[in-house]
Protein backbone atom coordinates (compact mmCIF):
# COMPACT_ATOMS: atom_id res chain seq x y z
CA UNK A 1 -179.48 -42.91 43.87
CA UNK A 2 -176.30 -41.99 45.61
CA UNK A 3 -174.53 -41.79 42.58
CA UNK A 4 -177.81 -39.35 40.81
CA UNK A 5 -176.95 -37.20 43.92
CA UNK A 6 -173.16 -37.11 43.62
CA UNK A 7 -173.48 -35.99 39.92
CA UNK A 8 -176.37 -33.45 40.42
CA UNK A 9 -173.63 -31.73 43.21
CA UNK A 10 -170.97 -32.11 40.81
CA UNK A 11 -172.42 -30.17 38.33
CA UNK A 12 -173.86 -27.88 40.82
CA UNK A 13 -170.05 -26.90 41.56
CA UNK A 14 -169.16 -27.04 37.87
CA UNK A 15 -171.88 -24.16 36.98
CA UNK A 16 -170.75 -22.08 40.29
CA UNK A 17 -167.35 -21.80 39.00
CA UNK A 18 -166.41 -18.60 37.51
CA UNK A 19 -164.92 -21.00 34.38
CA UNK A 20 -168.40 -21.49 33.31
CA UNK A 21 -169.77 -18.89 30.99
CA UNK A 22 -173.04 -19.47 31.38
CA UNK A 23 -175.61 -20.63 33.61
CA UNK A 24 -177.57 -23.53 32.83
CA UNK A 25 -180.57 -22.16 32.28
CA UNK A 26 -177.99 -19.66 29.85
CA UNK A 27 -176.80 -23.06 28.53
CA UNK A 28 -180.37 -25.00 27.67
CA UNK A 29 -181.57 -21.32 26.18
CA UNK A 30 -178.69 -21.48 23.53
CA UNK A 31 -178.86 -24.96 23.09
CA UNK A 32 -182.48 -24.13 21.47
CA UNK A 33 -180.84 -21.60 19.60
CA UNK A 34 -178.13 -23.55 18.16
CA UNK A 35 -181.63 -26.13 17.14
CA UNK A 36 -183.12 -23.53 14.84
CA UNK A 37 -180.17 -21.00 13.72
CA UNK A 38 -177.41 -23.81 13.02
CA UNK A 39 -178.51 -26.82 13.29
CA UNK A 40 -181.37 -26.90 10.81
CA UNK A 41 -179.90 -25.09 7.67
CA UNK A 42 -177.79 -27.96 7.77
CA UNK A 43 -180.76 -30.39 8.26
CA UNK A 44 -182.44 -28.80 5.11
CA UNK A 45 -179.44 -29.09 2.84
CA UNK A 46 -179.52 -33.10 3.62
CA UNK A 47 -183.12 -32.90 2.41
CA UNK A 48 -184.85 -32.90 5.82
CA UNK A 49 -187.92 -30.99 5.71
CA UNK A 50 -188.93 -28.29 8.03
CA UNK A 51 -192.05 -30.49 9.05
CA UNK A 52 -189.82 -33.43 9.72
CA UNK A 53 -187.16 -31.09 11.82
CA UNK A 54 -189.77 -29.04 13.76
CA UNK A 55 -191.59 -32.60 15.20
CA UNK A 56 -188.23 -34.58 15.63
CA UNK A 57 -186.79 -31.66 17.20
CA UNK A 58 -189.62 -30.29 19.37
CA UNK A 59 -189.18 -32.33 22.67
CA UNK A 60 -185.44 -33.16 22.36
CA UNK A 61 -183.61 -32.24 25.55
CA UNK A 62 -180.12 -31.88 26.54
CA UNK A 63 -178.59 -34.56 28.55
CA UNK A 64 -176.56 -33.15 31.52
CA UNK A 65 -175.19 -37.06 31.97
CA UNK A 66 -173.58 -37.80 29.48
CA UNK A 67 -169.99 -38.24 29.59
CA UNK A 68 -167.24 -35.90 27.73
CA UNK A 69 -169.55 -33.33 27.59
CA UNK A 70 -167.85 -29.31 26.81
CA UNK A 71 -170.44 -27.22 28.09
CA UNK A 72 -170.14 -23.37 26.81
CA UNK A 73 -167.15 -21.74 28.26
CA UNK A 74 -165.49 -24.68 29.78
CA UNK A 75 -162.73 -26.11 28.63
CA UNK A 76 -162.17 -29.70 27.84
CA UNK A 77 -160.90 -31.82 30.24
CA UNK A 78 -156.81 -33.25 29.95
CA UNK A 79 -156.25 -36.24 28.75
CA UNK A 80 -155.16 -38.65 30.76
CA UNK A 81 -152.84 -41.70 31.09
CA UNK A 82 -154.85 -44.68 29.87
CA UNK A 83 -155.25 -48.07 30.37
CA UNK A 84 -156.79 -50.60 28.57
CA UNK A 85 -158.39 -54.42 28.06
CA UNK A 86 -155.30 -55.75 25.98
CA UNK A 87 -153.11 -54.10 28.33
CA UNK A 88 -153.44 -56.29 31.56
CA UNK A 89 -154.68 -60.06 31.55
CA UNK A 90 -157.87 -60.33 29.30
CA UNK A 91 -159.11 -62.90 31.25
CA UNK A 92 -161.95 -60.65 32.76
CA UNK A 93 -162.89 -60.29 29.18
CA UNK A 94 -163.78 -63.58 28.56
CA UNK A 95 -165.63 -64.22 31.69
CA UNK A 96 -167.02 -67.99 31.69
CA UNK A 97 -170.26 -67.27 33.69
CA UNK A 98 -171.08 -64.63 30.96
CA UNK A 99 -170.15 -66.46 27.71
CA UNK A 100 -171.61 -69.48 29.00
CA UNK A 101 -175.05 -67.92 29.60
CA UNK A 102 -175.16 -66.46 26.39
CA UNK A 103 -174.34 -69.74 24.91
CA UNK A 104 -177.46 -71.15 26.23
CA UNK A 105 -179.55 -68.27 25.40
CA UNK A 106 -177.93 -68.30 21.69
CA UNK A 107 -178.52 -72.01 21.39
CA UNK A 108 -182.29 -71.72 22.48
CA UNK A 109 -183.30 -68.28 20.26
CA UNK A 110 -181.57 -70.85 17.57
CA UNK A 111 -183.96 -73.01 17.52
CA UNK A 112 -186.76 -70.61 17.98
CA UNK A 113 -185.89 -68.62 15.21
CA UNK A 114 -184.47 -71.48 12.78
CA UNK A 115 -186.56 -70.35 10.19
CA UNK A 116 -185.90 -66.80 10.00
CA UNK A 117 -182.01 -67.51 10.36
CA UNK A 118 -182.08 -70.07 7.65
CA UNK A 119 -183.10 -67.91 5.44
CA UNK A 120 -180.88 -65.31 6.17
CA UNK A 121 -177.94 -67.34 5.57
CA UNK A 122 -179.37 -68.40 2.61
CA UNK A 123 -179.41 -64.63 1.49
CA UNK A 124 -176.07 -62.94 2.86
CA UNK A 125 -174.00 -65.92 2.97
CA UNK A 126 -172.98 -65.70 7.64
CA UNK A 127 -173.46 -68.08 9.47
CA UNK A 128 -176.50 -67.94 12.31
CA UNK A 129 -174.40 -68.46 15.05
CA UNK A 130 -172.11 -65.48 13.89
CA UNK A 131 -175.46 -63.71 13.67
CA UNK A 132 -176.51 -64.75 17.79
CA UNK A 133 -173.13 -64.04 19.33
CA UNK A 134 -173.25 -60.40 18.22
CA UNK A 135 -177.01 -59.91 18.76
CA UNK A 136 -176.18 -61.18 21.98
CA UNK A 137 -172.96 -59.16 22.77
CA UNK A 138 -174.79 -56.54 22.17
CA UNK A 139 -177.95 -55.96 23.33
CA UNK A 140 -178.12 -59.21 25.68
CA UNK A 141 -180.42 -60.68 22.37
CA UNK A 142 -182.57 -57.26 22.49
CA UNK A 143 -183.36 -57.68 26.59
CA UNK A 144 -180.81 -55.41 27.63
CA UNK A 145 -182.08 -51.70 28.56
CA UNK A 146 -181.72 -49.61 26.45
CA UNK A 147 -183.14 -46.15 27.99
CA UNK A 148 -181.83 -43.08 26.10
CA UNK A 149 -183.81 -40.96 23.69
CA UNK A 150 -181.00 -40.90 20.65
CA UNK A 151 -181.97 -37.53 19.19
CA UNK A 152 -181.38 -36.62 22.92
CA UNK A 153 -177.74 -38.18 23.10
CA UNK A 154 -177.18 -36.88 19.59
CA UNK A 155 -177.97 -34.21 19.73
CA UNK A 156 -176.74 -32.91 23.73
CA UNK A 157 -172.99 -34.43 22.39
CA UNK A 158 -173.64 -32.61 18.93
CA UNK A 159 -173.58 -29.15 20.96
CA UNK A 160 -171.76 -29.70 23.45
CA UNK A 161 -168.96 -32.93 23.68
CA UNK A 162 -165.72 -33.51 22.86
CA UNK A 163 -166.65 -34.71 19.52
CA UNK A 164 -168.92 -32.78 18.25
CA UNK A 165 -168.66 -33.04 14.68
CA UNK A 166 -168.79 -36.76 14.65
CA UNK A 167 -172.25 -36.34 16.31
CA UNK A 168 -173.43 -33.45 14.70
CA UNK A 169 -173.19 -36.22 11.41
CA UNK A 170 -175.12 -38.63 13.17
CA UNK A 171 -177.30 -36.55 14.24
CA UNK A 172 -178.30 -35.56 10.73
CA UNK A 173 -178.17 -39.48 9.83
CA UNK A 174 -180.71 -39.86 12.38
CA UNK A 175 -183.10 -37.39 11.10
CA UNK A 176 -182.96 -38.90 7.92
CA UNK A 177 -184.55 -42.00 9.77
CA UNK A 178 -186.98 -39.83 11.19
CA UNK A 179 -188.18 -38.81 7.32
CA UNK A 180 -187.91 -42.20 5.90
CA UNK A 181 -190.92 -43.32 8.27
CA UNK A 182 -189.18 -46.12 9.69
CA UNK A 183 -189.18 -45.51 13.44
CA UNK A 184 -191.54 -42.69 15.51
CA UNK A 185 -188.91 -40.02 17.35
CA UNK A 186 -189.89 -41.41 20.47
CA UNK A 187 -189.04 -45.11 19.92
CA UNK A 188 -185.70 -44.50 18.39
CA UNK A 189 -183.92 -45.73 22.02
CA UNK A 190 -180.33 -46.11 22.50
CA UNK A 191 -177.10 -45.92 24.27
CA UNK A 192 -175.49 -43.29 25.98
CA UNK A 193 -173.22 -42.89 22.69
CA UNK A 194 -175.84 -43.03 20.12
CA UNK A 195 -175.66 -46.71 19.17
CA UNK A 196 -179.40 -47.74 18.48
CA UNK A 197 -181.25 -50.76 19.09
CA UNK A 198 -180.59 -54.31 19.18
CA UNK A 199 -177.89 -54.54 17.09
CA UNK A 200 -176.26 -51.35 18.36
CA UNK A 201 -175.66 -49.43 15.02
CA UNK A 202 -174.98 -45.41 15.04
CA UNK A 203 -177.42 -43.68 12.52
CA UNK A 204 -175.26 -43.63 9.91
CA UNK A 205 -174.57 -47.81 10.03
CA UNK A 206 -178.50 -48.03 10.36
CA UNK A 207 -179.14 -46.01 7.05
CA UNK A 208 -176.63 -48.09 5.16
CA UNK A 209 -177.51 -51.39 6.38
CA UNK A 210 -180.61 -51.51 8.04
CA UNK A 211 -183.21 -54.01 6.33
CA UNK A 212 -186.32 -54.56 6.46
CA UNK A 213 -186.29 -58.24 6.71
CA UNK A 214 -189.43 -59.13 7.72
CA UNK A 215 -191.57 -57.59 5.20
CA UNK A 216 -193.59 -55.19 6.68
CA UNK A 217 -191.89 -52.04 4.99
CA UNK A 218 -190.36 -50.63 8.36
CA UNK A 219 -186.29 -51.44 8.94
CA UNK A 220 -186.61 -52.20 12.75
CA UNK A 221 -184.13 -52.85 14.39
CA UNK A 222 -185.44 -51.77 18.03
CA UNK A 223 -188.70 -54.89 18.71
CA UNK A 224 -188.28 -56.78 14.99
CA UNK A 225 -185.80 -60.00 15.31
CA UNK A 226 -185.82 -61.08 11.99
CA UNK A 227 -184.73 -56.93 10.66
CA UNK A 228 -182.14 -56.96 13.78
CA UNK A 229 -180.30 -60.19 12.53
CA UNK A 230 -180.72 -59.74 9.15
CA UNK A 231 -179.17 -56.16 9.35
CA UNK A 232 -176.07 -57.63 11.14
CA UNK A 233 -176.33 -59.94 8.31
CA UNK A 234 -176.15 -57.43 5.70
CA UNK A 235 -173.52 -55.34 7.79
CA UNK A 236 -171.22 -57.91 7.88
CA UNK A 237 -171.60 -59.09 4.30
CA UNK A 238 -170.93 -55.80 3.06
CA UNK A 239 -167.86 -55.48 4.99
CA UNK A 240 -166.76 -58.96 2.92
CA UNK A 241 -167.45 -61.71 5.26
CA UNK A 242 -166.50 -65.30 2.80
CA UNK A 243 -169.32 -67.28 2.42
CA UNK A 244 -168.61 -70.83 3.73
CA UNK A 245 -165.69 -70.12 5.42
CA UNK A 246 -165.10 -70.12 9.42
CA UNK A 247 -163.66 -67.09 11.44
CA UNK A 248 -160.79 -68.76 13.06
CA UNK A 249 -159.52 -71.78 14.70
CA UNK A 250 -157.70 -72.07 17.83
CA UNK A 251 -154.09 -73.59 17.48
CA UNK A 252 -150.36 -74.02 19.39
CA UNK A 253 -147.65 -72.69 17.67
CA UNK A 254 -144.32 -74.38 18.20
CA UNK A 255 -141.85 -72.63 20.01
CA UNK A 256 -139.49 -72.91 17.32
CA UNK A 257 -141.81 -70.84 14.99
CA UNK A 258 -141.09 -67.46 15.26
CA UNK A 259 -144.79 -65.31 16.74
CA UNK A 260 -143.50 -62.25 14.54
CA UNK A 261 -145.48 -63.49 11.99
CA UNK A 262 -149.16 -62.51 12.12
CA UNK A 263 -151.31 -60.23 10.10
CA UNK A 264 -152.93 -60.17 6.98
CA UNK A 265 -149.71 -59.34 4.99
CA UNK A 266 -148.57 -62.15 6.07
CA UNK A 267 -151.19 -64.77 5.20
CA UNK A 268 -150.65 -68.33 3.97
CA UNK A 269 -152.84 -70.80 3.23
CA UNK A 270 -153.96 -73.20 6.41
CA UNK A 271 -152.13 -76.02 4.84
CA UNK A 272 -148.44 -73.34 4.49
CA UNK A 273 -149.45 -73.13 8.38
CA UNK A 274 -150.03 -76.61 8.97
CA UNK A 275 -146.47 -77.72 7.77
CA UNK A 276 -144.94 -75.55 9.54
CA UNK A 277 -146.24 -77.08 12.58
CA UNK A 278 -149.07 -75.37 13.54
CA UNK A 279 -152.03 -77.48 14.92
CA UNK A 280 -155.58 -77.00 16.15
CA UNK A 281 -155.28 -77.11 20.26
CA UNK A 282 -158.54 -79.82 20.37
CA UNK A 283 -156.82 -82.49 17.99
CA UNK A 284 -159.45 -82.34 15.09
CA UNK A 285 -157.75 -81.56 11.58
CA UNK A 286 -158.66 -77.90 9.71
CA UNK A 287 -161.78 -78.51 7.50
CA UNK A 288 -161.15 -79.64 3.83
CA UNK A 289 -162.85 -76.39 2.53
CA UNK A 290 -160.22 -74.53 4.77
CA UNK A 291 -156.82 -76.21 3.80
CA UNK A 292 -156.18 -74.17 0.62
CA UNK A 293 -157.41 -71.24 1.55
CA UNK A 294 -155.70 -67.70 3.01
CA UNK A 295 -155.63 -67.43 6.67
CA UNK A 296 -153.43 -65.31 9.23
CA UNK A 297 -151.64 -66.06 12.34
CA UNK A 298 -153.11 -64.01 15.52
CA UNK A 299 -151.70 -63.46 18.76
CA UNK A 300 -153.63 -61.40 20.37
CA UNK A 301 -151.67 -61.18 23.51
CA UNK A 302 -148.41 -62.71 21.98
CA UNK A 303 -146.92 -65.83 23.48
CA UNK A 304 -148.92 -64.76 27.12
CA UNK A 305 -151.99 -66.04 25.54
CA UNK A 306 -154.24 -68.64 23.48
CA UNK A 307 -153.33 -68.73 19.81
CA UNK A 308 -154.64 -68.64 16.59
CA UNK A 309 -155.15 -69.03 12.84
CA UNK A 310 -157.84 -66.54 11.92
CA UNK A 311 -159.51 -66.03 8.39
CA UNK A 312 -160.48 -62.57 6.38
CA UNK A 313 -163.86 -63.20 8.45
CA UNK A 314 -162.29 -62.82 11.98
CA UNK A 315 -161.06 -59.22 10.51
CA UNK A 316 -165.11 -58.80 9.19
CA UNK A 317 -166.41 -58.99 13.07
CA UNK A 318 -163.25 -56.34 13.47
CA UNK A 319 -165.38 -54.10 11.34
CA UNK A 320 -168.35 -54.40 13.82
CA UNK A 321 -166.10 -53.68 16.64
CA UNK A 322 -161.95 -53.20 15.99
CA UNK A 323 -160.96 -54.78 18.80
CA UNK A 324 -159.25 -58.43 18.67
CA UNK A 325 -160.54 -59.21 21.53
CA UNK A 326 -164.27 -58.37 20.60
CA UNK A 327 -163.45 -60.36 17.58
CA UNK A 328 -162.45 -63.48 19.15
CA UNK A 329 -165.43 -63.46 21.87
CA UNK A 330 -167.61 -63.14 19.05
CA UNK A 331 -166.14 -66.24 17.13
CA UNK A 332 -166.51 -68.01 20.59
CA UNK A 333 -169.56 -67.61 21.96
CA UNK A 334 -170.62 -68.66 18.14
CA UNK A 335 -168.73 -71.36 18.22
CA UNK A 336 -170.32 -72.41 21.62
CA UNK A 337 -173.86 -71.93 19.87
CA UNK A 338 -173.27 -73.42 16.86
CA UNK A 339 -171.30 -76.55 17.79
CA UNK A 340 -171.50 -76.70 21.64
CA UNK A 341 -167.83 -75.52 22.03
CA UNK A 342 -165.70 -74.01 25.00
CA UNK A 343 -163.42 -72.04 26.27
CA UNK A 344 -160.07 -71.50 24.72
CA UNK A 345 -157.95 -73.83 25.89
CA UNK A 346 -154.61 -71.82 25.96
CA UNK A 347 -154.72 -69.05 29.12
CA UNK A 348 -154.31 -65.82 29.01
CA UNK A 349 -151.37 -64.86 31.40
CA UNK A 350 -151.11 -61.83 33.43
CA UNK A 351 -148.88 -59.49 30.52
CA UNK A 352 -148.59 -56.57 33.43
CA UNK A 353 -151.23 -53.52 33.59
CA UNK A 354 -149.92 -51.03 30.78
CA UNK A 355 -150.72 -47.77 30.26
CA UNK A 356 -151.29 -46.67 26.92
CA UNK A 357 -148.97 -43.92 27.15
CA UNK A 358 -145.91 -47.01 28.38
CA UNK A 359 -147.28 -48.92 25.01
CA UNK A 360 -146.86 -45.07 22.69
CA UNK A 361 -143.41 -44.59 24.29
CA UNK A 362 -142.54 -48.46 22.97
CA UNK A 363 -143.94 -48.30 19.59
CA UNK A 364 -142.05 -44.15 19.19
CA UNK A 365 -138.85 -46.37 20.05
CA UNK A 366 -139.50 -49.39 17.89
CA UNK A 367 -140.27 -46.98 14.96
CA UNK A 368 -137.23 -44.74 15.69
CA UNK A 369 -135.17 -48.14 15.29
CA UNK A 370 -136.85 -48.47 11.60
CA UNK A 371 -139.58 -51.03 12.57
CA UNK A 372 -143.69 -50.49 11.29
CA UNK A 373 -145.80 -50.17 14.11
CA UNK A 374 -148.84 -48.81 12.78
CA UNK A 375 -148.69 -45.64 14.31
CA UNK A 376 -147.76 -45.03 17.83
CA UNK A 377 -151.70 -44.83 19.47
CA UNK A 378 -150.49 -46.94 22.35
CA UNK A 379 -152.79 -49.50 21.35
CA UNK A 380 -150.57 -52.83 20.44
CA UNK A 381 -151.78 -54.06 17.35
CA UNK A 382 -150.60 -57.13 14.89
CA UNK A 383 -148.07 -54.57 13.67
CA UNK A 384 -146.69 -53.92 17.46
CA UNK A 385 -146.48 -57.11 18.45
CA UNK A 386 -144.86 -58.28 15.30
CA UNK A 387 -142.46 -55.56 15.08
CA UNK A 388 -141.78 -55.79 19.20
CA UNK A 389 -140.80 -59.60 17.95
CA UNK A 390 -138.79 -58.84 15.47
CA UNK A 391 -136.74 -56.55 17.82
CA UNK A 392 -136.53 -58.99 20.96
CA UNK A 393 -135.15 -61.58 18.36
CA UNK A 394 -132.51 -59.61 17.22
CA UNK A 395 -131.70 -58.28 20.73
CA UNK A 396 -131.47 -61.89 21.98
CA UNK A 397 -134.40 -61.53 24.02
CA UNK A 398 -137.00 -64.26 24.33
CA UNK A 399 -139.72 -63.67 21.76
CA UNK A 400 -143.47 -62.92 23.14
CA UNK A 401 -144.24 -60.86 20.84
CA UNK A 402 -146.20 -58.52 23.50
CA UNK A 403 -145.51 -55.17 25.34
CA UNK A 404 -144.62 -56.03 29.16
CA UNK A 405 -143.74 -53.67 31.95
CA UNK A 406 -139.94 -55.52 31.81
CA UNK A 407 -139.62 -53.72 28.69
CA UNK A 408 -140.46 -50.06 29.41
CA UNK A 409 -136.83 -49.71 31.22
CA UNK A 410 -134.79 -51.05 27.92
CA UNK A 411 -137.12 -50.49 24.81
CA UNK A 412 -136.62 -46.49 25.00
């Protein structure tokens, strides 16, 4: 409540300013303006009919809570120094009370659903577990809340965000749903960015790979469970997950073996790996089916954390999320469903809290010395890491392969 009251006198201020153009009643008028004059010529020319627009459209408000939003005649706010997950410990991420709760949760709809999920594996080839761990990173397994009217959030950040383009799209994507009969306006709930249902897809995702799993001609991915995992299904076979193949195995890396080496350049089959002297951290050997096939070192958070040999499938989940760290607590909470598994063993140390403007001014000095960082976004992918590596080696540094607040003073 306190917090309802804080924003309410926040924007109260905001719309006394003399910044703001308009008052808010000025803003909500021209927000029904910008419905009719701009916003549906380009509904029609995606084939949305007037009928469609005028009953989607009737009863869609603006949302004054939404973050990032640009109302007329303000200007956007600066961007500011950021920090994020990867950059401190990501310990937090990977909190044991959480994943282990899921597990149980994962291991129970399992059995409930058996049925449905074996024959969705049958069909796109991903494993059920795979399928639980993101239905239940994502929506809690569909009992998360899920409050917000998405033709509200569309369209509110459509006219009026930071990105409005990107939303004016899926905006458009998610009147198409409207007119393929799928879902009523009303029930099409999601979150505060747009992302609908249980499995959390934008508009766009939905009309791609939404299916209608269970047969009775709606794709439903708000109350059905068989459409939600069979879309995630679809989603991630799409993207090119391998049938029969795992996501990843945890391993230790000898210290002798350079961590410079990851990414999917740079794959090798398990057994190249294996020689080399990599090993899996709980003892048991890599699977037969696994042995010949391409796989990638990963260090997430360099020599500071747990480490791994990842397949192409641990880059699939990336496509549902393209975060490494996503990716991994997706592989381990399935792993925990599917074969009663644990935490990682290795720990992830305390690698400093680093802004992503300390991590841009690295990678702008590791590129201006000739090395591939991927682009200096201050976010310190496989490329970063390797590259930061590469450069400690030849500096006669000790090699972690990770950005750490020791660096910022010499790496310039």
């Amino acid at each position: 409540m306190m917090l309802t009251l804080l924003k309410a006198f926040a924007l109260t201020i905001l719309l006394a300013t003399p910044a703001f153009a308009a008052s808010k009643a000025d803003v909500e008028k021209s927000f029904r303006t910008w419905i009719v004059s701009d916003l549906q010529p380009d509904a029609r020319k995606a084939g949305i009919s007037e009928s469609v627009f005028r009953t989607a459209m009737s009863s869609v408000k603006l949302n004054w809570d939404l973050p990032d939003l640009v109302p007329p005649g303000t200007k956007p706010p600066k961007e500011r120094p950021q920090s994020q997950a990867e950059f401190s410990s990501p310990s937090s991420y990977f909190s044991e009370k959480r994943l282990a709760g899921l597990a149980t949760t994962g291991r129970e709809l399992a059995r409930t659903h058996a049925r449905t999920i074996r024959a969705i594996e049958q069909k796109y080839g991903v494993p059920g577990p795979v399928l639980l761990a993101i239905w239940g990173r994502e929506s809690g397994f569909g009992r998360a809340n899920i409050p917000h009217p998405v033709l509200d959030v569309l369209a509110t950040k459509a006219f009026m965000s930071t990105r409005k383009d990107l939303f004016r799209k899926e905006l458009i994507a998610a009147l198409k749903i409207v007119a393929s009969g799928d879902v009523a306006p009303g029930s099409m709930k999601g979150s505060w960015a747009g992302a609908m249902g249980q499995p959390q897809f934008l508009p766009s995702s939905y009309l791609q790979y939404a299916v209608d799993f269970d047969g009775d001609g709606h794709r439903n991915i708000w109350t059905s469970v068989p459409d939600t995992l069979a879309s995630i299904a679809n989603y991630l076979a799409v993207k090119g997950w391998v049938r029969g193949r795992d996501w990843g195995f945890e391993v230790r890396i000898p210290e002798t073996l350079s961590c410079a080496q990851e990414g999917p350049d740079l794959a090798k089959p398990v057994s190249a790996w294996e020689a080399m002297g990599i090993a899996r951290v709980n003892g048991k050997a890599f699977p037969a089916n696994e042995r010949n096939a391409s796989a990638m070192m990963l260090v997430p958070a360099g020599r500071y954390g747990p480490e791994f040999i990842a397949t192409p499938n641990f880059y699939v989940i990336k496509e549902y999320n393209n975060s490494d760290l996503y990716a991994l607590f997706i592989g381990n909470l399935a792993d925990r469903i599917g074969s009663n598994g644990g935490a990682f063993i290795g720990e992830w140390g305390n690698v400093g809290k680093m802004l992503r403007s300390d991590v841009s001014a690295m990678q702008r000095a590791l590129e201006a010395k000739g090395h591939d960082v991927g682009g200096s976004d201050g976010l310190p992918g496989y490329k970063t890491r390797r590259a930061l590596g590469i450069w400690q080696k030849s500096t006669g540094r000790a090699v972690t392969c990770y950005p750490d607040a020791s660096l910022k003073t010499v790496l310039k």
